[in-house]
N, C-alpha and C. Protein backbone atom coordinates (compact mmCIF):
# COMPACT_ATOMS: atom_id res chain seq x y z
N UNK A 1 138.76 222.01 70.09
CA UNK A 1 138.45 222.80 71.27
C UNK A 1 139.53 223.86 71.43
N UNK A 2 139.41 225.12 71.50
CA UNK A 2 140.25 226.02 71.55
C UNK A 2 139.34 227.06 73.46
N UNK A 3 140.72 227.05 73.71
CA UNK A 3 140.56 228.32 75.34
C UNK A 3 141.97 229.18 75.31
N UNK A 4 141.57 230.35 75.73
CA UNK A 4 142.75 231.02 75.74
C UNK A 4 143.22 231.09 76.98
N UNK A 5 144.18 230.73 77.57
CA UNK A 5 145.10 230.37 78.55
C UNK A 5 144.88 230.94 79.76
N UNK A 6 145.02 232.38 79.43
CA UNK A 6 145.14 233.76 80.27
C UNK A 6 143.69 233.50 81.31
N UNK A 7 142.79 233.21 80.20
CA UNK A 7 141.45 233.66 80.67
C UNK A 7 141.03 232.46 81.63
N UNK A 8 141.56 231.57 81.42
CA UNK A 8 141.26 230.35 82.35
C UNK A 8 142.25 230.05 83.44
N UNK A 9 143.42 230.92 83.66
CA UNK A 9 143.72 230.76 84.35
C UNK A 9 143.11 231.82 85.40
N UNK A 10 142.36 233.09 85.03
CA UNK A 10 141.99 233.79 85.77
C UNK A 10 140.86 233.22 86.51
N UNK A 11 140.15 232.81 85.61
CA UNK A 11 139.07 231.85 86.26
C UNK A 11 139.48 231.04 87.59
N UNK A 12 140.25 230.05 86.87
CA UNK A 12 140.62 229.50 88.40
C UNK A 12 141.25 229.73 89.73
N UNK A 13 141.62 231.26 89.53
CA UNK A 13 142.31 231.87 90.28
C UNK A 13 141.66 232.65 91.35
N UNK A 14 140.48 232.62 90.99
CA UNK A 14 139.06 233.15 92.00
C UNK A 14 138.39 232.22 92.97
N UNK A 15 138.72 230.79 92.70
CA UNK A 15 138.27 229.96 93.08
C UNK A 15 139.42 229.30 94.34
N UNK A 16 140.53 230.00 94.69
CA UNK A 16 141.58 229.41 95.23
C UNK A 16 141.55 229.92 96.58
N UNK A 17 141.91 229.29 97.45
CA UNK A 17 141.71 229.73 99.28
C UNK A 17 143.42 229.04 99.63
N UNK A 18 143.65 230.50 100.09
CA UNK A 18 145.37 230.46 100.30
C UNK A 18 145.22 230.55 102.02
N UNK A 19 145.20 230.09 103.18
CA UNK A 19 145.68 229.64 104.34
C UNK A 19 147.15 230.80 104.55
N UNK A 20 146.57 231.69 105.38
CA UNK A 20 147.84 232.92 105.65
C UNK A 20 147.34 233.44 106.79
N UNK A 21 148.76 233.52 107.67
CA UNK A 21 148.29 233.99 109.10
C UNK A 21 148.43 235.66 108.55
N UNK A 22 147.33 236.39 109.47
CA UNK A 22 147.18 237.92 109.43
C UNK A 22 147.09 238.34 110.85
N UNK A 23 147.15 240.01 111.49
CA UNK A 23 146.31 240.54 112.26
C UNK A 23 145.86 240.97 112.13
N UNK A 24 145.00 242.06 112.79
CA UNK A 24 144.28 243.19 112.77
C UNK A 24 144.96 244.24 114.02
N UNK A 25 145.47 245.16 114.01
CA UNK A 25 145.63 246.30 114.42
C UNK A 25 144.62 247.06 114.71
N UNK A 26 144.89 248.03 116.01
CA UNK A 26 144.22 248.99 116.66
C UNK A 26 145.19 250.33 117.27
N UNK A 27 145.62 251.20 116.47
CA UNK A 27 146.44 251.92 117.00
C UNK A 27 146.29 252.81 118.22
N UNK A 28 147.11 253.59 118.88
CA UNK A 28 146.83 254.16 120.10
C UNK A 28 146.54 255.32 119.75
N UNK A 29 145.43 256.20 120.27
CA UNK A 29 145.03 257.61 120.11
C UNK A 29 145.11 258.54 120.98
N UNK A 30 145.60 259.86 120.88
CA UNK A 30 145.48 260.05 121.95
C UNK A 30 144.40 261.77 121.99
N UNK A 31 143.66 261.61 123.13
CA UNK A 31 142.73 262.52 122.73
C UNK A 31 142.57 263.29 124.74
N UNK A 32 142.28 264.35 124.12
CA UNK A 32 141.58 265.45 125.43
C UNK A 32 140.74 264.48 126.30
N UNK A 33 140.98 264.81 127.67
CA UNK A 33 139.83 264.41 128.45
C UNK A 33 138.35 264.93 128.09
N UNK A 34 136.87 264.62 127.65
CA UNK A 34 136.15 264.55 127.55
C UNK A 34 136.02 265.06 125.61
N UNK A 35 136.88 264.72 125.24
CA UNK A 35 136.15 265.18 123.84
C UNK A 35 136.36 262.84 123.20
N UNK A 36 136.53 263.05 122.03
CA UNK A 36 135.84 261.72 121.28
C UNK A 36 137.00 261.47 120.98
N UNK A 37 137.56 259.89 120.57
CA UNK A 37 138.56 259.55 119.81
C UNK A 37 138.14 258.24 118.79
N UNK A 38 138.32 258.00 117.68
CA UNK A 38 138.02 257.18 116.85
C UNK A 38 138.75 256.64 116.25
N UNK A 39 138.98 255.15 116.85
CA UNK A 39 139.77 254.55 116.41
C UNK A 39 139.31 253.43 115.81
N UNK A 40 140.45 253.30 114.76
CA UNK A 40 140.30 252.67 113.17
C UNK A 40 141.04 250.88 113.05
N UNK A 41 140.56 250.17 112.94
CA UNK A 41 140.90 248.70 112.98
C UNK A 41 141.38 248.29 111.57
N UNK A 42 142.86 248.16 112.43
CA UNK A 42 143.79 248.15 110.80
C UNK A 42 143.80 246.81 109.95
N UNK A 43 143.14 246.57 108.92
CA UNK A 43 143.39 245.19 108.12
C UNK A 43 144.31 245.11 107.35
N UNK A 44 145.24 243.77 107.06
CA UNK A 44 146.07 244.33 106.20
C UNK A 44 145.47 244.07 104.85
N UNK A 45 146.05 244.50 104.06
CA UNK A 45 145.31 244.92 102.34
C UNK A 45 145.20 243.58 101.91
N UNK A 46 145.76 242.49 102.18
CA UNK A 46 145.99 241.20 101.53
C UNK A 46 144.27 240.74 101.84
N UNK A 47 143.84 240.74 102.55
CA UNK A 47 142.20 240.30 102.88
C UNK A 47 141.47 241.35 103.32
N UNK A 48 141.93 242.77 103.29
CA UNK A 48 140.96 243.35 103.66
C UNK A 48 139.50 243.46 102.91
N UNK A 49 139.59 243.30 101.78
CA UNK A 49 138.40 242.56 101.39
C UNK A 49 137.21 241.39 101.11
N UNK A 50 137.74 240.99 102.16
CA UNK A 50 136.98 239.61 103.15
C UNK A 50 136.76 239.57 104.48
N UNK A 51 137.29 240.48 104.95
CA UNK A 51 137.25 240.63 105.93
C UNK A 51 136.11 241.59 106.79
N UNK A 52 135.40 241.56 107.88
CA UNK A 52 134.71 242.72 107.97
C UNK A 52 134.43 242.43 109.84
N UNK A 53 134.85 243.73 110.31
CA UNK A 53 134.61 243.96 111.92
C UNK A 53 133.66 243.95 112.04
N UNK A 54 133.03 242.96 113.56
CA UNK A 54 131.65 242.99 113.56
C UNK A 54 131.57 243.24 115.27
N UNK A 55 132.54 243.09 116.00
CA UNK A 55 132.65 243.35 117.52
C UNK A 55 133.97 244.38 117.96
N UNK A 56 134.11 244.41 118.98
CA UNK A 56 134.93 245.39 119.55
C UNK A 56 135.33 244.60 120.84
N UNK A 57 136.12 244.38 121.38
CA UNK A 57 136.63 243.65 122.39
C UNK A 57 137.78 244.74 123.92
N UNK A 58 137.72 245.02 124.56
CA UNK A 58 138.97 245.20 125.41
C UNK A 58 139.37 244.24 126.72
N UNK A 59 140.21 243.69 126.59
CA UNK A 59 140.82 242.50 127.66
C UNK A 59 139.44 241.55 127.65
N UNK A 60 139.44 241.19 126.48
CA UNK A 60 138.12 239.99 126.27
C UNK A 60 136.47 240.22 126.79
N UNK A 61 136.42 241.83 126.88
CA UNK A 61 134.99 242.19 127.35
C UNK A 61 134.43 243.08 126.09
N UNK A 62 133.25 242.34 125.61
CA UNK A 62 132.43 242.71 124.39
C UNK A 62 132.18 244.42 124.52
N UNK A 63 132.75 245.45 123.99
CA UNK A 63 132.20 247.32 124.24
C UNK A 63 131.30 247.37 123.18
N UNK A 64 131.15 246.29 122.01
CA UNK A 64 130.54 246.99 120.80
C UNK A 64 130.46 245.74 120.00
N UNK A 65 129.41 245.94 119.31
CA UNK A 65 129.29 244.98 117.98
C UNK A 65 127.92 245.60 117.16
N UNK A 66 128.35 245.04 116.22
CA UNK A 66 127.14 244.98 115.06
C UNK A 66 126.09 243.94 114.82
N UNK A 67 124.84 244.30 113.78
CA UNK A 67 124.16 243.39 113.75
C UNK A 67 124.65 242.85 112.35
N UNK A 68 124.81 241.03 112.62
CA UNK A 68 125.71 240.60 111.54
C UNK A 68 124.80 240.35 110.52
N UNK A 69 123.29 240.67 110.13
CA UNK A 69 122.94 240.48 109.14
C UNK A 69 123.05 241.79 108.17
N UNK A 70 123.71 243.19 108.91
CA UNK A 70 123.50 244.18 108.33
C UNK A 70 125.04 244.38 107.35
């Protein structure tokens, strides 16, 4: 039986769930009275690809969400 090392360790390396505290960030904007400001919900890079915003919250009152099958 022959495996090459590299390749199996990559394998199992996809399969691994590492337990790490994160936040998410919301920076402050600051914009004109009546024009738009768009603000960006900061993930950090370590999961930002698992991760995905689906609500919007201020002082625990729902402003926004998505539909989570989309």
């Amino acid at each position: 039986f022959f495996y090459d090392s590299h390749e199996l360790r990559l394998t199992l390396i996809k399969n691994w769930i590492v337990k790490q505290y994160y936040e998410v960030q919301v920076y402050d904007e600051y914009v004109i009275r009546g024009n738009t400001a768009v603000l960006k919900c900061q993930v950090p890079s370590f999961v930002r690809d698992y991760v995905r915003v689906t609500s919007w919250l201020v002082d625990d009152v729902l402003i926004s969400s998505t539909n989570a099958n989309s």
